[in-house]
Protein backbone atom coordinates (compact mmCIF):
# COMPACT_ATOMS: atom_id res chain seq x y z
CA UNK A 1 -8.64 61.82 -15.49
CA UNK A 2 -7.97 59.77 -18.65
CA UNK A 3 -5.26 57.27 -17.14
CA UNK A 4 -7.63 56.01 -14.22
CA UNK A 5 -4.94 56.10 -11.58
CA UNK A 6 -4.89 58.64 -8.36
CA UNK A 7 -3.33 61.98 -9.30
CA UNK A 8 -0.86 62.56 -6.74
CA UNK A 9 0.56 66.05 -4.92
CA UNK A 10 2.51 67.26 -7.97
CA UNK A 11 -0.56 66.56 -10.48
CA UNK A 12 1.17 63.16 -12.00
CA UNK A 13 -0.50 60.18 -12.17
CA UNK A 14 0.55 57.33 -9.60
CA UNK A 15 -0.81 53.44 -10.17
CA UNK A 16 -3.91 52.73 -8.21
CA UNK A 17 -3.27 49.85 -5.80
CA UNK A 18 -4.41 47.06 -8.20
CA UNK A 19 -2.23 48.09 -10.65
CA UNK A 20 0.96 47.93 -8.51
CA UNK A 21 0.66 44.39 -7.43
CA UNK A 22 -0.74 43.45 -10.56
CA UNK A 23 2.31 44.33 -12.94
CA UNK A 24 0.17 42.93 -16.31
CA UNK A 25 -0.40 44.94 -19.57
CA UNK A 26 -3.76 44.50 -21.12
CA UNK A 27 -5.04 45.21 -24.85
CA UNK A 28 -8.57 45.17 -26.62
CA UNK A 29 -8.35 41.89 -28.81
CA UNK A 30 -9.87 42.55 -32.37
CA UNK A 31 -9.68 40.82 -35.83
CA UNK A 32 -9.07 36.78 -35.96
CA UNK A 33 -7.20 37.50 -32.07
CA UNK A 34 -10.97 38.12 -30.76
CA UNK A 35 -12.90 35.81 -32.73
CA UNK A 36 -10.64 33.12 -30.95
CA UNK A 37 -11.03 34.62 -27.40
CA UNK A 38 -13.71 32.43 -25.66
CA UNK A 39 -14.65 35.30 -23.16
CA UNK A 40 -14.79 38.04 -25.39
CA UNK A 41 -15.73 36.18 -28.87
CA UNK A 42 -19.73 37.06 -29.81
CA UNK A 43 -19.71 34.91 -33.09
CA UNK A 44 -22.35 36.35 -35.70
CA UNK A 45 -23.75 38.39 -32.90
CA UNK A 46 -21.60 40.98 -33.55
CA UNK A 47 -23.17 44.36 -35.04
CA UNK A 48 -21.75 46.16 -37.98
CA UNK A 49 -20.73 48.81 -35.56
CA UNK A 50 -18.31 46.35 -33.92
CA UNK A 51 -17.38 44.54 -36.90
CA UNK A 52 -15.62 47.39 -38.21
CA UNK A 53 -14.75 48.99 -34.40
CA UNK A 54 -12.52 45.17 -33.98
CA UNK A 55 -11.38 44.75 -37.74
CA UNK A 56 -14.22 41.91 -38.09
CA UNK A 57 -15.48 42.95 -41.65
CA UNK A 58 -14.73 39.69 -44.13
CA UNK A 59 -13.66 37.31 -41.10
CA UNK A 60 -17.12 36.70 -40.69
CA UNK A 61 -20.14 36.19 -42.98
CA UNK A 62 -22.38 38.72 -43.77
CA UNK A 63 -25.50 37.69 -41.39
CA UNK A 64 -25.83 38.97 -38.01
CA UNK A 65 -27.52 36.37 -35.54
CA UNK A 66 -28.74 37.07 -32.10
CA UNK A 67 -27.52 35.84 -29.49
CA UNK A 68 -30.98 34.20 -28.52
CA UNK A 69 -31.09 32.71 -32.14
CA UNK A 70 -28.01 31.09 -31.96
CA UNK A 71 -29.09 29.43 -28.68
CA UNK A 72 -31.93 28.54 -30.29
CA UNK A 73 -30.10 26.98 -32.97
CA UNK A 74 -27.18 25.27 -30.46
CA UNK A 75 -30.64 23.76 -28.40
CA UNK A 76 -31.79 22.36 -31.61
CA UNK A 77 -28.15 20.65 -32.33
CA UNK A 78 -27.79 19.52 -29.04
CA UNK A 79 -31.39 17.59 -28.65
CA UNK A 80 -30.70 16.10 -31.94
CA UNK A 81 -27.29 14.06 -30.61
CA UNK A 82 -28.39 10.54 -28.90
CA UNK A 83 -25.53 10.16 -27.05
CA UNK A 84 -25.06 11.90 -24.23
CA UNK A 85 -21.12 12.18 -24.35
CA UNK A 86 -21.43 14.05 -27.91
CA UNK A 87 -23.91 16.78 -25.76
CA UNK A 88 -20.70 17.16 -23.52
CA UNK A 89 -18.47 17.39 -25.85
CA UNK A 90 -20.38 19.83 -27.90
CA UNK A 91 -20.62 22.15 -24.74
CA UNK A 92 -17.49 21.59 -24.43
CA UNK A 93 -16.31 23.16 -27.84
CA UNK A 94 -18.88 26.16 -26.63
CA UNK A 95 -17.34 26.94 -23.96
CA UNK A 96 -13.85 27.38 -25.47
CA UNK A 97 -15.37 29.34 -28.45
CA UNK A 98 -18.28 31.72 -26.94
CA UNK A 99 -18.09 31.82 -22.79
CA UNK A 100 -20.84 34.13 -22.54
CA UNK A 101 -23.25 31.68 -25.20
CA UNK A 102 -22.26 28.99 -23.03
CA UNK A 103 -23.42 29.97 -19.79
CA UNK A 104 -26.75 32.11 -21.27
CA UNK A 105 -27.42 28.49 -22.93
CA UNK A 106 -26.85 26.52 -18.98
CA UNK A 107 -28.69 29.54 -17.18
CA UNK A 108 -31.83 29.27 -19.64
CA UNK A 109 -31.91 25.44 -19.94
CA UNK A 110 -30.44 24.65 -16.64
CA UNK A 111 -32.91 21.55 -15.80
CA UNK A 112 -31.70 20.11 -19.35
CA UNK A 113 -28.21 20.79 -19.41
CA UNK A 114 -26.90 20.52 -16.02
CA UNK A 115 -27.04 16.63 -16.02
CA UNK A 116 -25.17 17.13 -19.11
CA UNK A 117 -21.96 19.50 -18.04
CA UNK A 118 -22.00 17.79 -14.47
CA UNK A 119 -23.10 14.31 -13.18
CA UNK A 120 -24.23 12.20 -14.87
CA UNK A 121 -22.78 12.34 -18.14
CA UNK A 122 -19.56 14.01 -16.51
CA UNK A 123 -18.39 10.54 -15.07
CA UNK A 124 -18.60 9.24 -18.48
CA UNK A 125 -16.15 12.19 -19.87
CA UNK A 126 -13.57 11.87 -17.02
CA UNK A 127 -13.42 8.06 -17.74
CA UNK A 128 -12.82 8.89 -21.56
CA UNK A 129 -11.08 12.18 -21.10
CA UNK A 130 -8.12 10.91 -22.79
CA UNK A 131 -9.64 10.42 -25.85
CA UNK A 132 -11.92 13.29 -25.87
CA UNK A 133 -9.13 15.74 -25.31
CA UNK A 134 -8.90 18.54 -27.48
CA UNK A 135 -7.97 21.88 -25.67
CA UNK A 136 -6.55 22.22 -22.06
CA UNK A 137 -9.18 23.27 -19.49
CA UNK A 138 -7.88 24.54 -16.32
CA UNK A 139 -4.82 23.97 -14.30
CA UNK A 140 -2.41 20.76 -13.94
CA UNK A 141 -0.05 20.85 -11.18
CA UNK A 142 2.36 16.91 -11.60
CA UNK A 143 4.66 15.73 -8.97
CA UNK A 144 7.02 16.59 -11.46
CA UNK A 145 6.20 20.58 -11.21
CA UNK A 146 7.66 19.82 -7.26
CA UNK A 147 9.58 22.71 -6.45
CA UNK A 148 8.09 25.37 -8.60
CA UNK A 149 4.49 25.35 -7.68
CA UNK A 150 3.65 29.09 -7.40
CA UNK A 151 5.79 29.01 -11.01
CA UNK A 152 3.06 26.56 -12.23
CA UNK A 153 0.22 29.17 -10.91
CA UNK A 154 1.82 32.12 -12.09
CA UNK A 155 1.11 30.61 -15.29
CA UNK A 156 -2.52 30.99 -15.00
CA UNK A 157 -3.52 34.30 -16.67
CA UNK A 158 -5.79 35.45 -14.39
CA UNK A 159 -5.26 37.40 -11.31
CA UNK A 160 -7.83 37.85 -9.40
CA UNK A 161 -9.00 34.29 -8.31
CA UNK A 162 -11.73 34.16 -5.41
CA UNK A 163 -12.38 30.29 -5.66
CA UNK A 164 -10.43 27.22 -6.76
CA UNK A 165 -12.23 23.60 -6.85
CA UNK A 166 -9.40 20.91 -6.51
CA UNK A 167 -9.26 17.29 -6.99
CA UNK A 168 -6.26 14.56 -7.09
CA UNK A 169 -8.76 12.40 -9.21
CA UNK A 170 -8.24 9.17 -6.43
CA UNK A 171 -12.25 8.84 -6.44
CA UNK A 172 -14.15 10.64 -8.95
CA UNK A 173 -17.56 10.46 -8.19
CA UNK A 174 -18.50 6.37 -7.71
CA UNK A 175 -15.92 5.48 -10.51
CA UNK A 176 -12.57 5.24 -8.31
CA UNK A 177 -9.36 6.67 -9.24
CA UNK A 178 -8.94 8.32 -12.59
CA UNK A 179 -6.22 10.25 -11.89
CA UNK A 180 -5.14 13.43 -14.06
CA UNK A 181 -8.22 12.66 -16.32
CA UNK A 182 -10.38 13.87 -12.55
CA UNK A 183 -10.31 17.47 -14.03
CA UNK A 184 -13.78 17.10 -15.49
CA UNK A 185 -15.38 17.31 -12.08
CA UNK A 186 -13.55 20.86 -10.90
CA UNK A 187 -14.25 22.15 -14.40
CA UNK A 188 -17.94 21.22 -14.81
CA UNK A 189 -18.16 22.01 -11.09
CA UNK A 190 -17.24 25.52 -11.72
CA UNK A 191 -19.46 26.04 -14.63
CA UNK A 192 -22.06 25.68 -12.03
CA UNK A 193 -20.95 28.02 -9.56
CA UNK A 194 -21.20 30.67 -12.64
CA UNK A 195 -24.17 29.36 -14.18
CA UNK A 196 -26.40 29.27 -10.95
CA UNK A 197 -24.01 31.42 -8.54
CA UNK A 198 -23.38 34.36 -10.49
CA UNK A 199 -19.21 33.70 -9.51
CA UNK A 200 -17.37 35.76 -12.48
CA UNK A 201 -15.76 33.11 -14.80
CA UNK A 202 -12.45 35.04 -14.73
CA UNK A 203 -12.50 34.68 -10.37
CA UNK A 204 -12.70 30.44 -10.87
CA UNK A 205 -9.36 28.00 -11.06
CA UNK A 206 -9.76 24.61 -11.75
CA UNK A 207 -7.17 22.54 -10.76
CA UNK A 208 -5.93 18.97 -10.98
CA UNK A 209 -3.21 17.54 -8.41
CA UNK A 210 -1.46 14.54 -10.52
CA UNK A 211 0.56 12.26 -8.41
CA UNK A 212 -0.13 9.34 -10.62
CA UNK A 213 -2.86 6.52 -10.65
CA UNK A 214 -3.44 3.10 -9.20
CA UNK A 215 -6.06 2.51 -12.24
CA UNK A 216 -3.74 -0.22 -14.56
CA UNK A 217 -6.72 0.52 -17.47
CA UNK A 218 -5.43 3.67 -17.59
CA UNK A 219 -1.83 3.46 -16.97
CA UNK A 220 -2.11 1.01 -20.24
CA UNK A 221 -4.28 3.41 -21.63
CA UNK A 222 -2.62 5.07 -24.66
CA UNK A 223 -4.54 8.22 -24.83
CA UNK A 224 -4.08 8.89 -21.03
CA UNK A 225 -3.13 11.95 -20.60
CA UNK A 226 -1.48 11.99 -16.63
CA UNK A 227 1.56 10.75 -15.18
CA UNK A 228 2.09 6.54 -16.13
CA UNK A 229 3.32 6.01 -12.16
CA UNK A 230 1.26 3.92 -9.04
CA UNK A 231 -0.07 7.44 -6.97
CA UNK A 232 2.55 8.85 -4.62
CA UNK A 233 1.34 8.23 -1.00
CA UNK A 234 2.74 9.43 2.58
CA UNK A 235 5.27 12.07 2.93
CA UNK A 236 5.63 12.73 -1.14
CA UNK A 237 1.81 13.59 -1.55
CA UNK A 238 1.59 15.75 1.68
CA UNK A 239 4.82 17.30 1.03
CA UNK A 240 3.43 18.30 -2.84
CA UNK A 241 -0.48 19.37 -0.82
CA UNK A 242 1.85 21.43 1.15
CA UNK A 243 3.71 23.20 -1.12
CA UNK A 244 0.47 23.73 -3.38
CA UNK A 245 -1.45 25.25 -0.52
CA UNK A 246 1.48 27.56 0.59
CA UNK A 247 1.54 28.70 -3.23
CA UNK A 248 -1.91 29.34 -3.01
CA UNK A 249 -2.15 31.77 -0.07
CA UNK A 250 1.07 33.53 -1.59
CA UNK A 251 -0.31 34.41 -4.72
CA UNK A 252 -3.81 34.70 -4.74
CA UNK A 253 -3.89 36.24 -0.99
CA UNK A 254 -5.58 34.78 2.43
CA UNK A 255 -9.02 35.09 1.43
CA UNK A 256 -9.22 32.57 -2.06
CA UNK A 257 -11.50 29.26 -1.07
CA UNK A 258 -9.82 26.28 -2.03
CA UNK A 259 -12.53 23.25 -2.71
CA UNK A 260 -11.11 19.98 -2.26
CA UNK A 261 -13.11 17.75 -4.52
CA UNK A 262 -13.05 13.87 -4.72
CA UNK A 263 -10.11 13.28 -2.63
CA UNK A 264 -9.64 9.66 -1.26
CA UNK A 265 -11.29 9.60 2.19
CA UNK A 266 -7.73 8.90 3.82
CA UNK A 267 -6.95 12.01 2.78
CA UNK A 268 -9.78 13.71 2.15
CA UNK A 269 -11.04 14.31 5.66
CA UNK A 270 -7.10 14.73 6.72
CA UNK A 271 -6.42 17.68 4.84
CA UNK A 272 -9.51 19.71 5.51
CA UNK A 273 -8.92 19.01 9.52
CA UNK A 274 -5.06 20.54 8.67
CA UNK A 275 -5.76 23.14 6.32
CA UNK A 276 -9.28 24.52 7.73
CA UNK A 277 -7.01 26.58 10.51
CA UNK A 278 -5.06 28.34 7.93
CA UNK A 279 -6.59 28.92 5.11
CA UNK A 280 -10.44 29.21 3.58
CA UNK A 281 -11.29 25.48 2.83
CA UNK A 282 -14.10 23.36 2.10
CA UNK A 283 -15.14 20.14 1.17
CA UNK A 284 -18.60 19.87 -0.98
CA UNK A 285 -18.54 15.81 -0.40
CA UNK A 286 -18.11 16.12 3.39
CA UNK A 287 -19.79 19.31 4.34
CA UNK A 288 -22.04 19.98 1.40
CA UNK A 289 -23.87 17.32 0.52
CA UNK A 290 -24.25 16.70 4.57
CA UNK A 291 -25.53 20.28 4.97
CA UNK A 292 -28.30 19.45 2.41
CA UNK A 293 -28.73 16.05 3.42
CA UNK A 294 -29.30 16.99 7.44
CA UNK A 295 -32.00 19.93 6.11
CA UNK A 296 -33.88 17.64 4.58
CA UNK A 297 -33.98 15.05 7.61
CA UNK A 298 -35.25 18.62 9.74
CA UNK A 299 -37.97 19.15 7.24
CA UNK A 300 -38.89 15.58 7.14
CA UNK A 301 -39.45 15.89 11.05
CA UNK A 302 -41.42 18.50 11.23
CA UNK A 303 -44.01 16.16 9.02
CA UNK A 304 -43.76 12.83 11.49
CA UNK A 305 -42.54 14.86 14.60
CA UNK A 306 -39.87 12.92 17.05
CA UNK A 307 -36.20 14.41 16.61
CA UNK A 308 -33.27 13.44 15.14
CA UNK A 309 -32.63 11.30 18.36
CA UNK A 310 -35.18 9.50 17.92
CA UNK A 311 -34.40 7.57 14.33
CA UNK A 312 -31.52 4.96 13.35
CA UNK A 313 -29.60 6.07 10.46
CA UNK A 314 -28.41 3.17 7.59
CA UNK A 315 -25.70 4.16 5.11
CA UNK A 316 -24.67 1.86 2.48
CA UNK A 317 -20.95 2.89 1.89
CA UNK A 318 -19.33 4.91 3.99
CA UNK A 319 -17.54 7.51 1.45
CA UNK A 320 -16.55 11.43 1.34
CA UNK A 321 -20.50 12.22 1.55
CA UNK A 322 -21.71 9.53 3.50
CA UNK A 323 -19.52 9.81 6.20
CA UNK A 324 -19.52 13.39 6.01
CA UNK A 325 -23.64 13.19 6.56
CA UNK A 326 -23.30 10.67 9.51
CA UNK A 327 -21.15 13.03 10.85
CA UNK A 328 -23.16 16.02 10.38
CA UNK A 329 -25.96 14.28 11.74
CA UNK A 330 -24.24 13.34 15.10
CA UNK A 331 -22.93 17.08 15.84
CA UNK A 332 -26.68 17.76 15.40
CA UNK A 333 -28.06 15.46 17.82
CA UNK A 334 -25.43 16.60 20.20
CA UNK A 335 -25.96 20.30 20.08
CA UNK A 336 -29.68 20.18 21.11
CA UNK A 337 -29.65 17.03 23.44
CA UNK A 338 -26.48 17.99 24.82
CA UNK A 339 -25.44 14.16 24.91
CA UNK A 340 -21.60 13.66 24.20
CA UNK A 341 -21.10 13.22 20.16
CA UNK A 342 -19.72 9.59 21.05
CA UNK A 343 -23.41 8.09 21.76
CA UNK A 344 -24.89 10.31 19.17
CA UNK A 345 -22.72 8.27 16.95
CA UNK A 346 -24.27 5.05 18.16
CA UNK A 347 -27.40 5.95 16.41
CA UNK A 348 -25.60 5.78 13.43
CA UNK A 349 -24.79 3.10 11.45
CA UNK A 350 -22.37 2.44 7.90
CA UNK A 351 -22.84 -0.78 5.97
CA UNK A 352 -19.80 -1.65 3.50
CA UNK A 353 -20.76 -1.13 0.04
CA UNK A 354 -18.67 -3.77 -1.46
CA UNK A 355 -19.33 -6.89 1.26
CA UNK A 356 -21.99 -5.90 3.40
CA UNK A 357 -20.44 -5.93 6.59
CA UNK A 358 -21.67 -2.89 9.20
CA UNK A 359 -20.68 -0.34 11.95
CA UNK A 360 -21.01 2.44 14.06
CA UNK A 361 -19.95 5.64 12.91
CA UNK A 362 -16.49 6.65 14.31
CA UNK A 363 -15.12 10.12 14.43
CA UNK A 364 -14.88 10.75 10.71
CA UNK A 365 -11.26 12.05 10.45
CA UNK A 366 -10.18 8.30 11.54
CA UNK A 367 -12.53 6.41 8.99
């Protein structure tokens, strides 16, 4: 059956059940449309078949490069920049041109390019996103969209979302609060989660919550490109969370995971405890890093024996991922000693980054 629906009692075609709640038209891009398509877009890879298939012939030149050769090519750029930031911002520019170059060039050079589209040298772009901006990557939801949310995410293009990485930018890796500029981090975290996950590109949202910035550089900051306001705390903020997660659910369905991603620990650790009882949450800072963290502290064990009773724990700081860890650690000690998670936590101490004073952990959601 050419129309690829479900051919119904009276031999007519009726719309398969992705079709009805997805009420989109779609159409093969070709000439200068699908050279500027990022997902789609092959640049001098395409054949001579496909050149004159997509109406290609003369908007390209005459060569036809491999797709290997042009990574080869893009490799030999990229090692040739000294700065780091220029790397970034020439994957960057790949991304938005030639999706599927992009990630063959992160999946085959992953040890070389992953400190390049994520930490370290993403801290560095979120502080100087401003400046660096060129095309919008992923989604901004403002306290000014307040009100028409699930407008804002009907806006997105794509459909059929199965994970969204969030992040209100109030502490961006060890930099503090950059505010709208924060959507490096969801948008370099996703790349990942393609790259080494095998998550279609299409199925991942980034998305950056702007409800201003406490950071007076960038509030003075000509090139910022956020809301110039002091960040909207108490009932504003959790009314706007609120809205955003109800918007959510509604229109991408019960079962899209929603990463919150360098949230404030006030709120951070708040919001997963209200939200982890109605919809599909996680934290990477909190439960992530901890989950890696703790395996290696069981490994480690097996090597010098004892248990995790046994040890003291130091943090210095007592962030998103260290607290997370501590806590992590304690719910460990208490499942297989039994002991209440209150003396577990004695074993555990957190040392203030900034001034060096120390305590005991505390149940996480209050630190």
């Amino acid at each position: 059956m050419a129309g690829g629906g479900v051919e119904d009692v009276y031999g007519e075609d009726r719309a398969t059940e992705e079709q009805l709640i997805t009420p989109w038209s779609f159409s093969v891009a070709s000439g200068h449309q699908l050279l500027r398509d990022p997902r789609h877009n092959k640049g001098l890879a395409f054949s001579e078949a496909e050149r004159d298939a997509h109406y290609l012939r003369g908007l390209l030149p005459p060569a036809i490069v491999s797709q290997e050769h042009q990574e080869k090519k893009i490799m030999h750029n990229l090692r040739s920049y000294t700065v780091p930031l220029h790397r970034y911002i020439a994957m960057m520019d790949l991304q938005e041109r030639n999706e599927r170059l992009f990630y063959k060039l992160l999946i085959d050079n992953v040890e070389e390019l992953l400190p390049v589209v994520y930490t370290p040298v993403v801290g560095e772009a979120c502080q100087k996103y401003g400046s660096i901006y060129r095309r919008p990557q992923g989604l901004y939801i403002s306290l000014k969209d307040k009100g028409k949310v699930l407008e804002v995410l009907k806006n997105w293009p794509e459909r059929s979302i199965q994970v969204i990485v969030v992040t209100d930018g109030e502490r961006i890796l060890g930099l503090g609060d950059l505010g709208c500029q924060g959507m490096g981090i969801p948008v370099g975290k996703l790349s990942l989660y393609t790259a080494l996950g095998g998550v279609r590109p299409s199925a991942c949202l980034p998305i950056t919550i702007d409800v201003g910035t406490n950071n007076e550089t960038l509030l003075n900051d000509e090139y910022y490109i956020g809301l110039r306001q002091r960040r909207a705390t108490g009932e504003e903020y959790h009314e706007l969370l609120q809205e955003f997660m109800n918007a959510v659910k509604q229109n991408y369905g019960e079962k899209v995971l929603v990463q919150f991603e360098d949230f404030a620990n006030h709120n951070a650790f708040d919001l997963l405890a209200k939200y982890s009882k109605s919809h599909l949450v996680f934290n990477d800072d909190i439960q992530g890093t901890a989950s890696v963290v703790l395996a290696g502290l069981l490994a480690a064990l097996r090597m010098i024996g004892g248990g995790l009773v046994d040890q003291t724990y130091l943090f210095l700081g007592a962030g998103e991922a260290g607290t997370g860890i501590a806590e992590l650690i304690a719910l460990e000690m208490s499942k297989h000693t039994e002991l209440p998670v209150d003396d577990c936590r004695k074993k555990i101490w957190l040392v203030d980054s900034k001034v060096g004073r120390s305590s005991h952990l505390r149940n996480c959601s209050k630190v």
